[in-house]
N, C-alpha and C. Protein backbone atom coordinates (compact mmCIF):
# COMPACT_ATOMS: atom_id res chain seq x y z
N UNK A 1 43.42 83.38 57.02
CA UNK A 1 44.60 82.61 56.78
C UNK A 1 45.76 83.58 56.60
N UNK A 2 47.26 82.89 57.08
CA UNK A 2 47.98 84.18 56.99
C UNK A 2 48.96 83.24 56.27
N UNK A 3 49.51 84.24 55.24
CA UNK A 3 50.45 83.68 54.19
C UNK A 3 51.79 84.26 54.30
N UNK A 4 53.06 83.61 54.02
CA UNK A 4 53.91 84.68 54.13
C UNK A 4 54.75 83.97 53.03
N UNK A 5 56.08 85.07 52.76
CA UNK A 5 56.90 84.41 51.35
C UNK A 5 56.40 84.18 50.45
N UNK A 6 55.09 84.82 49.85
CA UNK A 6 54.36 84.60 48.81
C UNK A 6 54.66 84.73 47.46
N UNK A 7 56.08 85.70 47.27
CA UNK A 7 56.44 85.82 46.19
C UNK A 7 55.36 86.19 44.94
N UNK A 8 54.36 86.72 45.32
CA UNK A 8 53.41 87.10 44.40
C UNK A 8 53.34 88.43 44.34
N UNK A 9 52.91 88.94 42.65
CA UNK A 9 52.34 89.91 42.45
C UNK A 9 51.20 90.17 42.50
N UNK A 10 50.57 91.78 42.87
CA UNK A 10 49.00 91.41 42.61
C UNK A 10 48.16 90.91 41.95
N UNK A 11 48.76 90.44 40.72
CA UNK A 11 47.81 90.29 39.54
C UNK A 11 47.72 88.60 40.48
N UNK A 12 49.20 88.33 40.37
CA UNK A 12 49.11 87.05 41.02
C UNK A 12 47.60 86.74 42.01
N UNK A 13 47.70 87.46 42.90
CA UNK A 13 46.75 87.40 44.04
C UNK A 13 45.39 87.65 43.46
N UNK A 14 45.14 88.50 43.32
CA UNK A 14 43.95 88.66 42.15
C UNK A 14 43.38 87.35 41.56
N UNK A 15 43.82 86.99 41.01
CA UNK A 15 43.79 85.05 40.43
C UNK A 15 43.26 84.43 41.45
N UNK A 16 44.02 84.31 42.35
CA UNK A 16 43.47 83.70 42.88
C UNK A 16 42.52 83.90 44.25
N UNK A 17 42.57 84.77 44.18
CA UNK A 17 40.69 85.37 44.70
C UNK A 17 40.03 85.15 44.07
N UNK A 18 40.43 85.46 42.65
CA UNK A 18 38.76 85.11 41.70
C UNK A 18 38.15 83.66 41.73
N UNK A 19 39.39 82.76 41.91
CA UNK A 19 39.17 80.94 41.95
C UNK A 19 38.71 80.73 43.68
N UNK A 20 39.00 81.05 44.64
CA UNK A 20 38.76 81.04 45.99
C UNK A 20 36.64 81.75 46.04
N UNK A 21 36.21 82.67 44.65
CA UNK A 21 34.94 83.43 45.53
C UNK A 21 34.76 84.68 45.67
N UNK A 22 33.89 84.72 45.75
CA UNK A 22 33.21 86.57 45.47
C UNK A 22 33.41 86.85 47.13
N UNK A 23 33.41 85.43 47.95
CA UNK A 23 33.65 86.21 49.05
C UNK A 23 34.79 85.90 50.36
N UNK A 24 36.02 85.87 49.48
CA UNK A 24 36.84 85.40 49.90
C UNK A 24 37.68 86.99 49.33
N UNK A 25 38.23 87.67 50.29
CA UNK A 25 39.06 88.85 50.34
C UNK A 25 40.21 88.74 50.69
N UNK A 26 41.27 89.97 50.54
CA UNK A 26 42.53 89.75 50.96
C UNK A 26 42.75 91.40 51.23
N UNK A 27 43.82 91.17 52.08
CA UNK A 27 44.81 92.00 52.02
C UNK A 27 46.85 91.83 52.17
N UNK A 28 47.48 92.22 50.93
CA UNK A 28 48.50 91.85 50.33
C UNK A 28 49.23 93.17 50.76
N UNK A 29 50.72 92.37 51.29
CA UNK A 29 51.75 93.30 51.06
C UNK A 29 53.14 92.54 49.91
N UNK A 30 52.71 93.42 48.36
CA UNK A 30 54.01 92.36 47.17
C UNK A 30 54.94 92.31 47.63
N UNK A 31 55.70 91.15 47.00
CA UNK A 31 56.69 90.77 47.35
C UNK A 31 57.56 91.86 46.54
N UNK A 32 59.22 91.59 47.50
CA UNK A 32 59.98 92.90 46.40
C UNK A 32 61.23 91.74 46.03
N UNK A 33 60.83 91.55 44.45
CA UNK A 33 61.27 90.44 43.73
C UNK A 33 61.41 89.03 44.80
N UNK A 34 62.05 88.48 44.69
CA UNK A 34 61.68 86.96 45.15
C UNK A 34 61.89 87.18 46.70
N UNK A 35 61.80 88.05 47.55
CA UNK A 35 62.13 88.46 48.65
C UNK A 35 60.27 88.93 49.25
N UNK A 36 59.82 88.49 50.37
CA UNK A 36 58.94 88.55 51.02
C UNK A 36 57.63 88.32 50.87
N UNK A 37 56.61 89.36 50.76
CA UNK A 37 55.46 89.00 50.61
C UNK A 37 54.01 88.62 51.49
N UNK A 38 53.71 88.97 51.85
CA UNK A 38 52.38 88.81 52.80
C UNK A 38 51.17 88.84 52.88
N UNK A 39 50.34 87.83 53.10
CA UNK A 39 48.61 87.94 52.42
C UNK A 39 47.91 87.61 53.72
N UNK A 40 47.02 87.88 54.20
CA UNK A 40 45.85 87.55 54.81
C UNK A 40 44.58 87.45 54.09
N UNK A 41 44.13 86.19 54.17
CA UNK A 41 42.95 86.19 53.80
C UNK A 41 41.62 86.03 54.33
N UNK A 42 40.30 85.96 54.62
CA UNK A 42 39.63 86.00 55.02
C UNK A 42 37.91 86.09 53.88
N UNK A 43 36.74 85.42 54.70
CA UNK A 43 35.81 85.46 54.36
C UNK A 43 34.79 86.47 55.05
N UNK A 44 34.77 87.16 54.13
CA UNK A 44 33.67 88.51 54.29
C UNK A 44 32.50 88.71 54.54
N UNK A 45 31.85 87.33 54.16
CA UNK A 45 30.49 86.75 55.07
C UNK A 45 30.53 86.16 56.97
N UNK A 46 32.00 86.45 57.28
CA UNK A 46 32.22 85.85 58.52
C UNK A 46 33.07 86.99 59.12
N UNK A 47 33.57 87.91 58.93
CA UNK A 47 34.60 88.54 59.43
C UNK A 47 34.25 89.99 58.93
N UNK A 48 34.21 91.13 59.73
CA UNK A 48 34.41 92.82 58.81
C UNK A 48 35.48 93.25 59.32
N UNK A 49 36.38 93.51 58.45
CA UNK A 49 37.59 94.48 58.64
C UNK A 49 37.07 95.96 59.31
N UNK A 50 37.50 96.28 60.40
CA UNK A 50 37.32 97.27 61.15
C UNK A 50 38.73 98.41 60.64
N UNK A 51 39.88 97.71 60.48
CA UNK A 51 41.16 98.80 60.26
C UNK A 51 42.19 97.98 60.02
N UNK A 52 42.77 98.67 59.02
CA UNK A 52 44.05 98.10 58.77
C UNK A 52 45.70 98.55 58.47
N UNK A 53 46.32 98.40 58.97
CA UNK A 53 47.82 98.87 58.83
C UNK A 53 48.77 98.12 58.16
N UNK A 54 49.80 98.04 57.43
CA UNK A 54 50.53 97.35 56.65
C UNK A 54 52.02 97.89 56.15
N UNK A 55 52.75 97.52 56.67
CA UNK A 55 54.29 97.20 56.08
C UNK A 55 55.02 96.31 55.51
N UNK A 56 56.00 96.88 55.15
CA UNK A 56 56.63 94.95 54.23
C UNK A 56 56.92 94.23 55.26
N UNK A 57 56.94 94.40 56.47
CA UNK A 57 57.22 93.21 57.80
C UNK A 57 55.99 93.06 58.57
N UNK A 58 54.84 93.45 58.27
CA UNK A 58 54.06 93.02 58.81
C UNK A 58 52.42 93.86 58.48
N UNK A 59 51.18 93.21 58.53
CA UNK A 59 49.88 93.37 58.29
C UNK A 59 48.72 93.03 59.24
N UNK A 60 48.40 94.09 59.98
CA UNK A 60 47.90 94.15 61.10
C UNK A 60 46.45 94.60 60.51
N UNK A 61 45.02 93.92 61.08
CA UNK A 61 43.65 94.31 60.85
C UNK A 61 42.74 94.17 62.29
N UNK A 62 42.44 95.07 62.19
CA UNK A 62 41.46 94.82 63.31
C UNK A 62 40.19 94.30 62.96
N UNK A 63 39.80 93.17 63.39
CA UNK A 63 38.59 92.55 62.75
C UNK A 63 37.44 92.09 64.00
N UNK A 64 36.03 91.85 62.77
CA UNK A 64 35.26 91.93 63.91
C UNK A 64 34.32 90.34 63.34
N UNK A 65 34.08 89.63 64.41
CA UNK A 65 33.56 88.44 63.86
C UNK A 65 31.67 89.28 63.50
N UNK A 66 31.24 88.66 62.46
CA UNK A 66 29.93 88.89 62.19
C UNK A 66 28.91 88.20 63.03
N UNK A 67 28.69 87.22 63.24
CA UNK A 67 27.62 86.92 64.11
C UNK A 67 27.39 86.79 65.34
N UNK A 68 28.76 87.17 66.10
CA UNK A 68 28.81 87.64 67.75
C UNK A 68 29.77 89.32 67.91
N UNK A 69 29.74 89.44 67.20
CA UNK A 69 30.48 91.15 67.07
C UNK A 69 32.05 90.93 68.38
N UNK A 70 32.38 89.82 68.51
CA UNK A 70 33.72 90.02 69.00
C UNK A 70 34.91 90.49 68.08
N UNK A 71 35.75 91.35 68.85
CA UNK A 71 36.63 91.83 67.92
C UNK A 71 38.51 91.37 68.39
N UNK A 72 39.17 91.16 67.13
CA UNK A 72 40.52 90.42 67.53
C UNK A 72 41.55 91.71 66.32
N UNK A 73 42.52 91.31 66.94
CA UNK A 73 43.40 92.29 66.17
C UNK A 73 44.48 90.89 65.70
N UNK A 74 44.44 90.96 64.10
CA UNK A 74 44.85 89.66 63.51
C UNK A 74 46.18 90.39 62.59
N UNK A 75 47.52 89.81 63.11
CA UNK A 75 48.84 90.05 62.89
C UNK A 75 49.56 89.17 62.32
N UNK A 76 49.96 89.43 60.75
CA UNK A 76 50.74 88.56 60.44
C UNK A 76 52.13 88.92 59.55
N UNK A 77 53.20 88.25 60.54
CA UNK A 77 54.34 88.86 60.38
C UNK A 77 55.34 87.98 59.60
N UNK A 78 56.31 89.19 58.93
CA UNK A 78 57.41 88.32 58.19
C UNK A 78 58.69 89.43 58.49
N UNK A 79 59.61 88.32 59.70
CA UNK A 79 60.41 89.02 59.95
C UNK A 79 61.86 88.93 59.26
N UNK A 80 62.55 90.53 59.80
CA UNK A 80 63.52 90.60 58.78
C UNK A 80 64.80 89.82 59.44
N UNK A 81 65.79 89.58 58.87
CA UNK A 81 66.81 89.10 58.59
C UNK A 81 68.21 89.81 60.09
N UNK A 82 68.38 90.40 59.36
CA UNK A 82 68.90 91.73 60.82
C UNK A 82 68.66 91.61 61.85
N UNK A 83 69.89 91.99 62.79
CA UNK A 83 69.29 91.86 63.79
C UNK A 83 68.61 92.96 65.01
N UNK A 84 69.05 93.78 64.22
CA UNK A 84 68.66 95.51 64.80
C UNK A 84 67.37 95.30 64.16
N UNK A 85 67.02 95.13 62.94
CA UNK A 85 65.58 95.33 62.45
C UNK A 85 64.41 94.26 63.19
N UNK A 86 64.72 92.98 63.85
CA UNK A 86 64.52 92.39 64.89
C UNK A 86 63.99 92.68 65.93
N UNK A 87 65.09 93.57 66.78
CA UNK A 87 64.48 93.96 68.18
C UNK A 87 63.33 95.88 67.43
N UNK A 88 63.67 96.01 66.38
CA UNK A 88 62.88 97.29 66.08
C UNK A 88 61.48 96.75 65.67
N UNK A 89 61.14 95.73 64.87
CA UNK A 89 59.95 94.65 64.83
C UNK A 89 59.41 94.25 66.00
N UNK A 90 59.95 93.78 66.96
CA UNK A 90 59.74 93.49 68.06
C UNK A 90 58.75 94.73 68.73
N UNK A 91 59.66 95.50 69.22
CA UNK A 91 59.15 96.88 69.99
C UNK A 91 58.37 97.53 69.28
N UNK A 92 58.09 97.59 67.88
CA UNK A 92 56.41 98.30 67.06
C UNK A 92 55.61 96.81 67.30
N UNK A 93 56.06 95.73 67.27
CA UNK A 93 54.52 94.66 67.84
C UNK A 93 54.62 94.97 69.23
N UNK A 94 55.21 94.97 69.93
CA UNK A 94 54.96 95.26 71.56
C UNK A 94 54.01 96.31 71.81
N UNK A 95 54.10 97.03 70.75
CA UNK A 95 53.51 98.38 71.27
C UNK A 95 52.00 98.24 70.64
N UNK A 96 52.28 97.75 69.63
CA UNK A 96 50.70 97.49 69.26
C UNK A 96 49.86 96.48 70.24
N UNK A 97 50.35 95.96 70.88
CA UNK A 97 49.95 95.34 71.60
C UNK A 97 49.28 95.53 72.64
N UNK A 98 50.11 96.17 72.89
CA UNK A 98 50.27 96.87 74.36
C UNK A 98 48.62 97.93 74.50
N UNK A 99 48.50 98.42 73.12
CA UNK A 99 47.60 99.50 73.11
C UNK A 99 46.07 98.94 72.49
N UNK A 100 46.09 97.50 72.66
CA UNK A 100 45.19 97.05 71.43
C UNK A 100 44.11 96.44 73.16
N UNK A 101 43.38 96.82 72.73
CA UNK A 101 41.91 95.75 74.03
C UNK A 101 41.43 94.55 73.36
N UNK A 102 41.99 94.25 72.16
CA UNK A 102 41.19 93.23 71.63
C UNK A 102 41.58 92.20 71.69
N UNK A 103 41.50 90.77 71.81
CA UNK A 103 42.37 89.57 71.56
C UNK A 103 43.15 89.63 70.32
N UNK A 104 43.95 88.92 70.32
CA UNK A 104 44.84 88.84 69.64
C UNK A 104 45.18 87.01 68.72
N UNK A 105 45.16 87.76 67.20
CA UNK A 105 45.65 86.67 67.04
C UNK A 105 46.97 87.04 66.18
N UNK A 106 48.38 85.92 66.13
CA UNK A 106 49.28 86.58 65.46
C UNK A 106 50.05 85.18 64.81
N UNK A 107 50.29 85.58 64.15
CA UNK A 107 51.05 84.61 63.24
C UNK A 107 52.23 85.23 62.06
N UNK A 108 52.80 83.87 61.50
CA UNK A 108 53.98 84.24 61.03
C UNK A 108 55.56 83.41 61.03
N UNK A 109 56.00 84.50 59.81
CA UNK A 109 57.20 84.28 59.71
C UNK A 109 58.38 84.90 60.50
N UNK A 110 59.22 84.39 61.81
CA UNK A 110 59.74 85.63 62.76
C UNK A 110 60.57 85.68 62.69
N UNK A 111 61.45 85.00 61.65
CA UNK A 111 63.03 84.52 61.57
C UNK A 111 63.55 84.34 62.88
N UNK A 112 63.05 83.74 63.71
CA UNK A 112 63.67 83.77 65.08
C UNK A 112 63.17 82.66 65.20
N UNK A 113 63.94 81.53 66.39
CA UNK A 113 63.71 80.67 66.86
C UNK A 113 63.82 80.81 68.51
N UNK A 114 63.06 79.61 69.48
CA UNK A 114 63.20 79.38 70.40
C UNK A 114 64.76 78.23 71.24
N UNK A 115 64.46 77.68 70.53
CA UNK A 115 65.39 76.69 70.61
C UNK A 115 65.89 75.83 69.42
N UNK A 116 67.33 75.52 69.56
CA UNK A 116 68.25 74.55 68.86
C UNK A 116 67.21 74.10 67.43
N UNK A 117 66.70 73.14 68.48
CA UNK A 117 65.82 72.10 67.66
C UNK A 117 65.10 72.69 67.06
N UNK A 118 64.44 73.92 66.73
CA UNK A 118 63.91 74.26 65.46
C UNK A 118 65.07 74.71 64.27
N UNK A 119 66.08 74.77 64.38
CA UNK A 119 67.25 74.67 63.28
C UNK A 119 67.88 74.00 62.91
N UNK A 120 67.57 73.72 61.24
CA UNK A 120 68.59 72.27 60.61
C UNK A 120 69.42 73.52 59.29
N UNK A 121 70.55 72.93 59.49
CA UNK A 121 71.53 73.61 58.93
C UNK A 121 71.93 75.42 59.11
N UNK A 122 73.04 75.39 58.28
CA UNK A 122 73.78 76.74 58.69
C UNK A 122 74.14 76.93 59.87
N UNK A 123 74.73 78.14 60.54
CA UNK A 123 75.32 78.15 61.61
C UNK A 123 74.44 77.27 63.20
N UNK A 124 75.12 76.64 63.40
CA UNK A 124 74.35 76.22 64.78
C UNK A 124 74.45 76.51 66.45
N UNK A 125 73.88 77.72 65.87
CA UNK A 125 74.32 78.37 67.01
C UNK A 125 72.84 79.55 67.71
N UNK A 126 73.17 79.45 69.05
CA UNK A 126 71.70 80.25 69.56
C UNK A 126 72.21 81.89 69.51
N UNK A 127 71.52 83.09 68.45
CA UNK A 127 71.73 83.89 68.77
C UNK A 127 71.35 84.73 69.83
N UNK A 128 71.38 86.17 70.23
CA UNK A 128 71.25 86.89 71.16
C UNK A 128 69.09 87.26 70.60
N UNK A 129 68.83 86.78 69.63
CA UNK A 129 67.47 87.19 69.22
C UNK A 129 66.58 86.13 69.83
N UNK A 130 67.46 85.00 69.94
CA UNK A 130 66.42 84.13 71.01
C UNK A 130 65.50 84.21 72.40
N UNK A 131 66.17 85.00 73.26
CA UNK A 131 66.45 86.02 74.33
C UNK A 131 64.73 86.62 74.24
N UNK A 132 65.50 88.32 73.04
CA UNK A 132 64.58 88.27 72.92
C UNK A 132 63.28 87.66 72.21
N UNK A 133 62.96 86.98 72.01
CA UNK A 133 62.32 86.53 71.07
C UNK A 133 61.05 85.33 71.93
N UNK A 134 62.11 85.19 72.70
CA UNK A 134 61.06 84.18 74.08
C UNK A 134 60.68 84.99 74.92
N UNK A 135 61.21 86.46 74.89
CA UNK A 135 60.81 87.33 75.84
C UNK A 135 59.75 88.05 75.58
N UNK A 136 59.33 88.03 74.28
CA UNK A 136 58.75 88.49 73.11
C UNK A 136 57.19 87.81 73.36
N UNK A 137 57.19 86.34 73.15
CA UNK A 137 56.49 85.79 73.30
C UNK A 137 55.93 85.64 74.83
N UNK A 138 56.37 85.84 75.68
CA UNK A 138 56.17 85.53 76.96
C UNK A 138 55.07 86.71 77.36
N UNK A 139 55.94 88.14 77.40
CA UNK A 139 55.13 89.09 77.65
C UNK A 139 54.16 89.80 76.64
N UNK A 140 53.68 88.87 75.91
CA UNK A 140 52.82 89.41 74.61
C UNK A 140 51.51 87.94 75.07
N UNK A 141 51.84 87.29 75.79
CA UNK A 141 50.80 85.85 76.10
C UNK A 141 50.77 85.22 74.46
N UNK A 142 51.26 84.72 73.93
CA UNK A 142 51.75 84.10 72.69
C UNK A 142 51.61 82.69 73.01
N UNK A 143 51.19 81.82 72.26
CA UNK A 143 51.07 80.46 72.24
C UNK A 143 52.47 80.18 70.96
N UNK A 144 53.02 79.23 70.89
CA UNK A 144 53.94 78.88 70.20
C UNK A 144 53.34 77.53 69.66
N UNK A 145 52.64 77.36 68.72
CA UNK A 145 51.80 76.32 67.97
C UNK A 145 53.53 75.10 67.29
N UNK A 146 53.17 74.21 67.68
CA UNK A 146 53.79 73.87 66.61
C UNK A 146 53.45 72.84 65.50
N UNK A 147 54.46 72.92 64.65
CA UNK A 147 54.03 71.92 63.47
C UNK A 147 53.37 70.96 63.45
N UNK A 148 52.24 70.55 62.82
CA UNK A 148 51.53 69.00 63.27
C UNK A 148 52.29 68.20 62.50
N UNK A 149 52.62 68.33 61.33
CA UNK A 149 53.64 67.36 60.27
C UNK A 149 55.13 67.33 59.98
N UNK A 150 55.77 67.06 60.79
CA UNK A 150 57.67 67.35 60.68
C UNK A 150 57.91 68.61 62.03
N UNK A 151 59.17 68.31 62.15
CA UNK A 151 59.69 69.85 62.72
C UNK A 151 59.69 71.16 62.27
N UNK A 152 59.95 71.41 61.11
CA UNK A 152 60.14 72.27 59.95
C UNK A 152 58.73 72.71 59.43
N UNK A 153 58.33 73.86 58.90
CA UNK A 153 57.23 74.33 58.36
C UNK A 153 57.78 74.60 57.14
N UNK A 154 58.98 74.33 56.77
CA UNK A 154 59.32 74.68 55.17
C UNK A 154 60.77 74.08 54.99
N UNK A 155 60.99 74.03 53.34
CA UNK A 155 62.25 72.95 53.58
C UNK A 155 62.83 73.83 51.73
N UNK A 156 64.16 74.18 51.97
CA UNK A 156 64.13 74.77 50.81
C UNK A 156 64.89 73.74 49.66
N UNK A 157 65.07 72.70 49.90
CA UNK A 157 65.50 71.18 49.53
C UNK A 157 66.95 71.51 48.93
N UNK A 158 67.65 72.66 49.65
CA UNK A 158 69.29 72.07 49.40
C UNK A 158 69.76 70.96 50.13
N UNK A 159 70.16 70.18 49.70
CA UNK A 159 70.94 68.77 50.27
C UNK A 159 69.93 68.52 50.93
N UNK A 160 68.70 68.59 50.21
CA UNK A 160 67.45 67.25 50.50
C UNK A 160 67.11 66.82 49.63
N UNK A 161 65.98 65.79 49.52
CA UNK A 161 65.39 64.98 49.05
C UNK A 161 64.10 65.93 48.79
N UNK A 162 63.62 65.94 47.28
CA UNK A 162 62.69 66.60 46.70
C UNK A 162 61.02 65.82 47.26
């Protein structure tokens, strides 16, 4: 499972591993104060971590399923704000990519959108990160899942309804 905006500390996380199972693991990048945060979790009777890499924008493992030994490289991102730090996010996942033989799974927060209609409020407008960002997805073979419940995957309830 990939978590992002977690706003947790380790102790936080800790907790709740201990309530999840002896075999329910993680790997956490803390949040820096109410700003980011990133968890993957996984069951250790089903999955072995082969390798892992980690930044505050993103937590990359190479994993190996246990009872057919296929292996996926599982990415989960929380992108930054910026738009230089954007296309620089971009081009270190491209490249991991690029160099990885394994399937891929990736998920996340990308601060980027495809289109209009995934944005309600603030400026309404398509930036130049859209571009890349479909270009992103295109030449990386990316599925773009979307929401099964609403448009929105999160709602920070200014001038909404709680």
């Amino acid at each position: 499972m990939f978590v992002q905006e977690t706003k947790c500390t380790n102790n936080n996380m800790e907790n709740i591993s201990k309530r999840l199972g002896k075999h329910i693991k993680y790997m956490e990048v803390a949040s820096q104060g109410w700003e980011g945060g990133l968890v993957i979790i996984w069951d250790s009777r089903v999955i072995n971590i082969l390798s892992t890499k980690a930044t505050r924008l993103y937590i990359a493992m190479e994993t190996q399923m246990i009872d057919n030994s296929e292996t996926y490289l599982c990415t989960n991102v929380y992108g930054p704000q910026k738009i230089e730090e954007k296309f620089c996010l971009r081009s270190l996942l491209n490249l991991k990519l690029r160099h990885s033989s394994m399937k891929i799974i990736m998920g996340g927060d990308f601060n980027m959108i495809t289109l209009l209609l995934e944005k309600k409020g603030g400026i309404r407008k398509l930036n130049k990160d859209v571009e890349v960002f479909a270009e992103f997805i295109g030449s990386a073979k990316l599925v773009d899942i979307q929401p099964k419940n609403g448009a929105f995957t999160w709602n920070n309830r200014i001038g909404g309804k709680k």
